[in-house]
Protein backbone atom coordinates (compact mmCIF):
# COMPACT_ATOMS: atom_id res chain seq x y z
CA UNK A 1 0.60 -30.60 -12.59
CA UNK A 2 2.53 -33.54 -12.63
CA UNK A 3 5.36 -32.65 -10.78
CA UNK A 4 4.44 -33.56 -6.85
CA UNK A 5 6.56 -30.81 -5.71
CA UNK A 6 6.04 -28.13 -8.08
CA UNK A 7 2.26 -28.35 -7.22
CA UNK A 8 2.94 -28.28 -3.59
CA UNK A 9 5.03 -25.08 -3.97
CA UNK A 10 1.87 -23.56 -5.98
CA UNK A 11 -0.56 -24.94 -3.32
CA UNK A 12 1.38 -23.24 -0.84
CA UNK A 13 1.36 -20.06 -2.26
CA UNK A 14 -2.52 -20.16 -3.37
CA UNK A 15 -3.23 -20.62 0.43
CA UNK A 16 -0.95 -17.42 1.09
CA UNK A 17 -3.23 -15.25 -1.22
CA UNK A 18 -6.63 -16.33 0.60
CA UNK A 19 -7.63 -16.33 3.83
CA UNK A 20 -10.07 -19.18 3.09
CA UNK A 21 -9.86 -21.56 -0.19
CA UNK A 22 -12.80 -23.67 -1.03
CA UNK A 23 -11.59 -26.93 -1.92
CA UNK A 24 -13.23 -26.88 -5.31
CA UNK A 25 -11.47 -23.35 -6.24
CA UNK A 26 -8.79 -24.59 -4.98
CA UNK A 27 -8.71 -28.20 -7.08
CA UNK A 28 -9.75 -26.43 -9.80
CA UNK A 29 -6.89 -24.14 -9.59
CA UNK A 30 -4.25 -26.89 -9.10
CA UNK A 31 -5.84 -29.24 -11.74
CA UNK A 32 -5.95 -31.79 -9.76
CA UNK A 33 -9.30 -34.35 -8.24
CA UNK A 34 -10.11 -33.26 -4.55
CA UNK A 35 -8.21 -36.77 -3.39
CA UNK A 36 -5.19 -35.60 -4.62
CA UNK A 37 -5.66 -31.99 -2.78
CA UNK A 38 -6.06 -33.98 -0.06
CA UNK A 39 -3.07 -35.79 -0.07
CA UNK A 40 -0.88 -32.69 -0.93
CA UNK A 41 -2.35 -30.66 2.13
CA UNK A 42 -1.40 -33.50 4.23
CA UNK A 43 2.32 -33.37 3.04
CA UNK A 44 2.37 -29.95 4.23
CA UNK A 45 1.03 -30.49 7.52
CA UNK A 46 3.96 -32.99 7.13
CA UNK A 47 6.26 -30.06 6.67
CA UNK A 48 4.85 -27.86 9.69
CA UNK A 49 2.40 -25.67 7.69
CA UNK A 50 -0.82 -25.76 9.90
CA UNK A 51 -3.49 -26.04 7.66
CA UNK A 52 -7.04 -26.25 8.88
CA UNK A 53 -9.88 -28.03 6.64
CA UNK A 54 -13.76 -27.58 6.54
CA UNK A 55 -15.31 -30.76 5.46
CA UNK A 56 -19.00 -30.71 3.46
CA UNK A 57 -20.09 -29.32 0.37
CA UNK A 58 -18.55 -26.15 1.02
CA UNK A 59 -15.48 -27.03 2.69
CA UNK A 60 -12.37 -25.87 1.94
CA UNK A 61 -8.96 -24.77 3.46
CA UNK A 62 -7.39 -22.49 5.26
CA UNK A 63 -3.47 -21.46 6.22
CA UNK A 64 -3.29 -20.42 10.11
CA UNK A 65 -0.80 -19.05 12.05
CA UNK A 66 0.73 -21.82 13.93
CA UNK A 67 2.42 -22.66 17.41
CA UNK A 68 6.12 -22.85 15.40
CA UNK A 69 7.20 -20.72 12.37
CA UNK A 70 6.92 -23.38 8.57
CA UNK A 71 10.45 -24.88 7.87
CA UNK A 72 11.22 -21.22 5.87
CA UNK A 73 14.99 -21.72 7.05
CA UNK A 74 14.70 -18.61 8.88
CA UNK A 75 15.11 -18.76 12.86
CA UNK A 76 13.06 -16.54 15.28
CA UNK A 77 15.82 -13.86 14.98
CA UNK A 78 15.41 -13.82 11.34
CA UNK A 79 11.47 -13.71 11.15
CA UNK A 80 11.31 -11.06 13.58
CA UNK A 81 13.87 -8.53 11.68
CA UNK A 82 11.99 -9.46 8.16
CA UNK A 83 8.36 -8.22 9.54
CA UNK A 84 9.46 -5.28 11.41
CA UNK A 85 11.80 -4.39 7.99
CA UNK A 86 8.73 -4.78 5.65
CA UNK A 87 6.53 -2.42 8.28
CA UNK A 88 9.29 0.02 7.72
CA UNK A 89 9.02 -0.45 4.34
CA UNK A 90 5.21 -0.50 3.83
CA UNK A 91 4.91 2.79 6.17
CA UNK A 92 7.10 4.72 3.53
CA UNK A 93 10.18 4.33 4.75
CA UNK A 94 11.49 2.62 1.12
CA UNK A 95 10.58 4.64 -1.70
CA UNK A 96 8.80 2.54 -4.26
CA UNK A 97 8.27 -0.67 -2.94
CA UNK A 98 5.58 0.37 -0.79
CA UNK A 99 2.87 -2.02 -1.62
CA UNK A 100 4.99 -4.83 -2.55
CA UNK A 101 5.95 -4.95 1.21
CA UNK A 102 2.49 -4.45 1.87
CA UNK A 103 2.02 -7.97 0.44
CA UNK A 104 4.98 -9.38 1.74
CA UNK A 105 3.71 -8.48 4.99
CA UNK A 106 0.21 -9.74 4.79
CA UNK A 107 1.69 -13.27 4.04
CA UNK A 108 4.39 -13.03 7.17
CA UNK A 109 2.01 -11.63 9.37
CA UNK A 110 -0.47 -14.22 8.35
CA UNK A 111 1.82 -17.27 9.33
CA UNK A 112 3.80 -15.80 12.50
CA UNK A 113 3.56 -17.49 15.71
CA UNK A 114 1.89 -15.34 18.33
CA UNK A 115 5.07 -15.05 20.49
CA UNK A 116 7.21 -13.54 17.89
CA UNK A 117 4.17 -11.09 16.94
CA UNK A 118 4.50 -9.92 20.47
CA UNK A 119 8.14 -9.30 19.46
CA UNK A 120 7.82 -7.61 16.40
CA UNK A 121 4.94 -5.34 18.13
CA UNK A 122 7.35 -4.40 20.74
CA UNK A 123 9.98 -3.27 18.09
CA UNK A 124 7.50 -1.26 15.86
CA UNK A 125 5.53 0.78 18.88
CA UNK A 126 9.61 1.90 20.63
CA UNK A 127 11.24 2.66 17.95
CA UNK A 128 10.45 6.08 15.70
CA UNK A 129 11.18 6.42 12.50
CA UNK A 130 12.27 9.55 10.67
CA UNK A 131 10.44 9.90 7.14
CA UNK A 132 12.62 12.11 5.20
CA UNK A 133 10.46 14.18 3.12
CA UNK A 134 8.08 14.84 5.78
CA UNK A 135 5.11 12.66 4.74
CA UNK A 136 2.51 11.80 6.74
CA UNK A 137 3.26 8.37 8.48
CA UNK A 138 0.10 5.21 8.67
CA UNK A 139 0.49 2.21 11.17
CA UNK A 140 1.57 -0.93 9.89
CA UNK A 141 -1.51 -2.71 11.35
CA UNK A 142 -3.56 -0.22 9.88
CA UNK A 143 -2.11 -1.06 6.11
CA UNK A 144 -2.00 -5.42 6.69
CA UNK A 145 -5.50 -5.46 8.13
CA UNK A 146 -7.06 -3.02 4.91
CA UNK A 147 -4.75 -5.35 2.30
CA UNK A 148 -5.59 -8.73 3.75
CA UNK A 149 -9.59 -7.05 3.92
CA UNK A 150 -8.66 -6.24 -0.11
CA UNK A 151 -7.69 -10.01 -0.22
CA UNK A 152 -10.29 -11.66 1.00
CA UNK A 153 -13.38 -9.71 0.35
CA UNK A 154 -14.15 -8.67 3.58
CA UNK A 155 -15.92 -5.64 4.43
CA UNK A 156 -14.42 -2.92 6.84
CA UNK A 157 -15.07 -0.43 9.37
CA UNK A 158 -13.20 2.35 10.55
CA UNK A 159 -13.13 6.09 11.79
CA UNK A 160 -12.17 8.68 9.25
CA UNK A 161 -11.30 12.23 9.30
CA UNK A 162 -12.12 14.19 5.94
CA UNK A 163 -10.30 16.86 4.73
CA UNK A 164 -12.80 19.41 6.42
CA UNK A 165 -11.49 17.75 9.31
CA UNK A 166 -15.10 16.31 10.24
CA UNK A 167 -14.97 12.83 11.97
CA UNK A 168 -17.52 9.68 10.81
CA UNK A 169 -17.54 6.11 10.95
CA UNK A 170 -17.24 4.57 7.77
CA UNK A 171 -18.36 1.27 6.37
CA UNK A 172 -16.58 0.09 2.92
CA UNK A 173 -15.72 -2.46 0.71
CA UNK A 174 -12.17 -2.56 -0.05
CA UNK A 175 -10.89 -2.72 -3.62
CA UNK A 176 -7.11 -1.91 -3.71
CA UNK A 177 -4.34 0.32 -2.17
CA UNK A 178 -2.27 2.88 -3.77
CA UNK A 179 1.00 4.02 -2.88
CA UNK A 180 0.93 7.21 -4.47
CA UNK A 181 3.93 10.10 -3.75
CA UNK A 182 4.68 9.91 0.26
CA UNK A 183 1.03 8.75 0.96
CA UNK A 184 -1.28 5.50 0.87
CA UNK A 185 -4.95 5.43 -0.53
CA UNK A 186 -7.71 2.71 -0.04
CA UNK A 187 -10.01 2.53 -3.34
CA UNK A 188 -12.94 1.42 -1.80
CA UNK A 189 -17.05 0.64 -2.28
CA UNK A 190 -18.67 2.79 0.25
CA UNK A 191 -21.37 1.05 1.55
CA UNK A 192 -24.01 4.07 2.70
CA UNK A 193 -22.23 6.33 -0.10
CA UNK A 194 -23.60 3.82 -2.40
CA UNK A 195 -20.50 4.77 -4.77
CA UNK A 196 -16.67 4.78 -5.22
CA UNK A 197 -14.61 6.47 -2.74
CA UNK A 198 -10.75 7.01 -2.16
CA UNK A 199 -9.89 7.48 1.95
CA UNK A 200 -6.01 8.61 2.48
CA UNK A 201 -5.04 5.71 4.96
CA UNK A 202 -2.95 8.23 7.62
CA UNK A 203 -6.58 10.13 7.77
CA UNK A 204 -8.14 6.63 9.16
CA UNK A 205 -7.88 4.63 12.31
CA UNK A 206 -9.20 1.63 14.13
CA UNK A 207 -9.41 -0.38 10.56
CA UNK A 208 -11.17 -3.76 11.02
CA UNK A 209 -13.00 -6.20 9.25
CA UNK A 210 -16.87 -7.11 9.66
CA UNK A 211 -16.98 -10.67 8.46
CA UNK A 212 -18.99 -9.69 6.07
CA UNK A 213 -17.92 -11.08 2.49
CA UNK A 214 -19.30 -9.11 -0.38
CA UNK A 215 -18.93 -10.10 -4.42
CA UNK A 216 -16.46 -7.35 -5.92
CA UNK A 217 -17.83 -4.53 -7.79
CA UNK A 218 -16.10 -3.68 -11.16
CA UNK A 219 -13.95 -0.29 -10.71
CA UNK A 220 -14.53 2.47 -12.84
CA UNK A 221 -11.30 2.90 -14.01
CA UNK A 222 -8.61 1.12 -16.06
CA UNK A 223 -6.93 0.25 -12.38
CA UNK A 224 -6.56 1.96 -9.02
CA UNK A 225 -3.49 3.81 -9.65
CA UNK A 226 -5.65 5.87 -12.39
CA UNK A 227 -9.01 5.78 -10.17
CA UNK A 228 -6.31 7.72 -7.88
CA UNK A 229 -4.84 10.05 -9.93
CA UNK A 230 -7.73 11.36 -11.86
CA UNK A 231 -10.12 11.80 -8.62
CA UNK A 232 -6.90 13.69 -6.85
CA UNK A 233 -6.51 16.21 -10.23
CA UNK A 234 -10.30 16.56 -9.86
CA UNK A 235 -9.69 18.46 -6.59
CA UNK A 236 -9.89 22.05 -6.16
CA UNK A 237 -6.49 23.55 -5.58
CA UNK A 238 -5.27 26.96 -4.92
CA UNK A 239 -2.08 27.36 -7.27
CA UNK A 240 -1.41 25.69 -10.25
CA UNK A 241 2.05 25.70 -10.88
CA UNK A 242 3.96 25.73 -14.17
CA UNK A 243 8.00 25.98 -14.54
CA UNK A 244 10.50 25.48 -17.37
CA UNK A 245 13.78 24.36 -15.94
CA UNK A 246 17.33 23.30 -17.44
CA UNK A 247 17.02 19.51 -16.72
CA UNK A 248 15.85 16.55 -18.38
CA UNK A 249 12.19 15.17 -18.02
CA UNK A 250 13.99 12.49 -15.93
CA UNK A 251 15.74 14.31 -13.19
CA UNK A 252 12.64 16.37 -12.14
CA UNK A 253 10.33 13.70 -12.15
CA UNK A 254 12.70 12.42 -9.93
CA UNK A 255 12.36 14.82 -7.57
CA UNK A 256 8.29 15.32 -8.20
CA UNK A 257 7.53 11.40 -7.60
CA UNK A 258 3.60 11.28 -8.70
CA UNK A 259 2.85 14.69 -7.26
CA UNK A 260 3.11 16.22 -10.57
CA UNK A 261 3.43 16.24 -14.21
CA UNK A 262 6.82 16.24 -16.63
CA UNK A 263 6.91 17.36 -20.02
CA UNK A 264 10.13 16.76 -21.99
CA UNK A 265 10.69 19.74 -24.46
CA UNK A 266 14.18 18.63 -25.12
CA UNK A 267 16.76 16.42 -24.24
CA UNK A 268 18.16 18.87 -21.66
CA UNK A 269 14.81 21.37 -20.35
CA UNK A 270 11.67 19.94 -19.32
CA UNK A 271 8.16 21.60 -18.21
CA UNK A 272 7.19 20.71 -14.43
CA UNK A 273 3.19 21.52 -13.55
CA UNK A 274 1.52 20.67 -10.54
CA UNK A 275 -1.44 21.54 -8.81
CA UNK A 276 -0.80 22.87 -4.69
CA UNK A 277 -2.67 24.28 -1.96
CA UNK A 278 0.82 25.65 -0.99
CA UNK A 279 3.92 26.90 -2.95
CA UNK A 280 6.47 24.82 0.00
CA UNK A 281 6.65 21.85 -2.27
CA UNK A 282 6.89 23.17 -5.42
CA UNK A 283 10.08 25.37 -4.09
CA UNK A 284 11.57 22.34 -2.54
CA UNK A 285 11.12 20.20 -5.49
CA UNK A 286 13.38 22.94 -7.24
CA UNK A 287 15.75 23.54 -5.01
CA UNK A 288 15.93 19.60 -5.30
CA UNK A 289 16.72 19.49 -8.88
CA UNK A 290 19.54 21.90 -8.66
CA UNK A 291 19.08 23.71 -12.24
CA UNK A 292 18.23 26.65 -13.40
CA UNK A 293 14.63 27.68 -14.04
CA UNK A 294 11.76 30.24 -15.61
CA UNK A 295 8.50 30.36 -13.88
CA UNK A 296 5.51 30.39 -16.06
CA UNK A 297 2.69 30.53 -13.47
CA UNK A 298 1.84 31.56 -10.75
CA UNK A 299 3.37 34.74 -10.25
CA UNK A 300 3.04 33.88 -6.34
CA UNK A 301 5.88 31.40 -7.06
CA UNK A 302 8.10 34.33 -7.55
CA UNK A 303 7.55 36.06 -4.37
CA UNK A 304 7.26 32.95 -2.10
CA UNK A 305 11.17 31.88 -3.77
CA UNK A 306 11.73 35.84 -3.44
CA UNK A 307 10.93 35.63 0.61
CA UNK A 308 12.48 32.26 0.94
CA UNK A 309 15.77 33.64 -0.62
CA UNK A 310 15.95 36.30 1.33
CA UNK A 311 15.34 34.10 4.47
CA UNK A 312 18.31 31.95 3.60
CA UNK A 313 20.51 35.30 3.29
CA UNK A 314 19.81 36.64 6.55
CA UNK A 315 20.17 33.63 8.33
CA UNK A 316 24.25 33.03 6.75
């Protein structure tokens, strides 16, 4: 790179992504000899960036949180409302930028003085947010410590209830999170498993990392998002659920997020099926669309929007 501060900006953000750089990797990355490196990590110091260095063979660098936020022309103020707005965010607050936040957050949190931490904890544990939908909510810590473990290659350990409800300790190594629907999944190695798990992140708690780096394993699947999806239509459910309604594929899938499937069958009527342990959602997902509908399966459907019907009558 021969523009000084065009490789300065990409330096900066390279140390963002990792907790720890070796300085080859990171020469390597830059194109540039390890004197130069040098030099350009010193500019940033320069610039209020606290950068720590490892010398040796396998030195390298690393980006710490420092006594005074980097020249990001934000004040305290500022810093503090953008972390606690990308907590919201990450915890489902914001449909579909879930995960982006999640990495937004992971780089904030990573550089953020301890005072104003202090802050933005305050903020987050006494205030309550209201998840409309009624999804299950996940701590903020919970979802930066598991993405910065994903970053770095860092083994973790936490406590996990299973959909039995049984309780274990769990040992992993982290691959990816999904924001899938109203919930967040960690595709992870399990380590005594010996195989590919997915853990919903609102059943864990205490998440935190070993120190242990491991070399990442190749994921059966084309990405995590479809690791997800196919191991969560592998489980048993009670009802599946099949309806033609008067709207196109677009509207209802809408309304169905990723908790369900959309077929168009023309521009104006489109198939919904999804797979429940309950007939709640499927009935508010309709009464969501608005449009007029034929139930193909189950016939349960009929008599759970039958009672529900009736319910709302009684109750004008």
């Amino acid at each position: 790179m021969a523009n000084t501060s065009a490789r300065m900006l990409r330096l900066l953000s390279l140390l963002q992504t990792h907790r720890y750089w070796p300085g080859t990797e990171l020469s390597e990355q830059l194109a540039v000899s390890a004197r130069t490196l040098r030099r350009d990590v010193d500019r940033l110091r320069e610039l209020g960036y606290p950068v720590d260095a490892t010398r040796g063979v396998a030195g390298g660098y690393q980006l710490r949180a420092g006594a005074a936020l980097p020249p990001l022309l934000l004040d305290d103020e500022e810093a503090v409302a953008i972390a606690v707005g990308l907590r919201n965010a990450a915890g489902g607050a914001v449909a579909g930028i879930g995960e982006t936040s999640v990495r937004a957050l992971t780089k904030v949190t990573q550089v953020l003085p301890p005072r104003l931490r202090r802050r933005v904890d305050a903020l987050q544990t006494y205030t309550v947010p209201a998840v409309f939908g009624g999804g299950p909510t996940v701590e903020a810590q919970d979802l930066t410590v598991i993405a910065q473990a994903c970053r770095d290659d860092e083994r973790l350990r936490f406590d996990y209830r299973t959909r039995d409800g049984e309780q274990a300790t769990r040992q992993v190594e982290p691959h990816r999170l999904v924001s899938l629907g109203r919930r967040w999944y960690l595709v992870a190695w399990d380590v005594e498993r010996h195989d590919w798990r997915t853990f919903r992140v609102d059943r864990l708690a205490g998440a935190t990392t070993t120190g242990a780096r491991f070399r990442p394993r190749e994921l059966p699947a084309d990405d995590a998002a479809t690791y997800v999806r196919d191991r969560l239509t592998s489980i048993p459910t009670r009802y599946r659920v099949v309806v033609d309604v008067q709207a196109p594929a677009a509207t209802v899938q809408r309304a169905v997020w990723d908790w369900g499937t959309v077929e168009a069958l023309d521009e104006s009527s489109s198939r919904l099926t999804m797979n429940v342990d309950a007939l709640d959602w499927p009935a508010f997902v309709l009464g969501t669309v608005g449009a007029d509908f034929s139930i193909v399966e189950p016939p349960e459907l009929r008599d759970h929007l039958r009672q529900l019907g009736e319910r709302f009558i009684e109750s004008t």
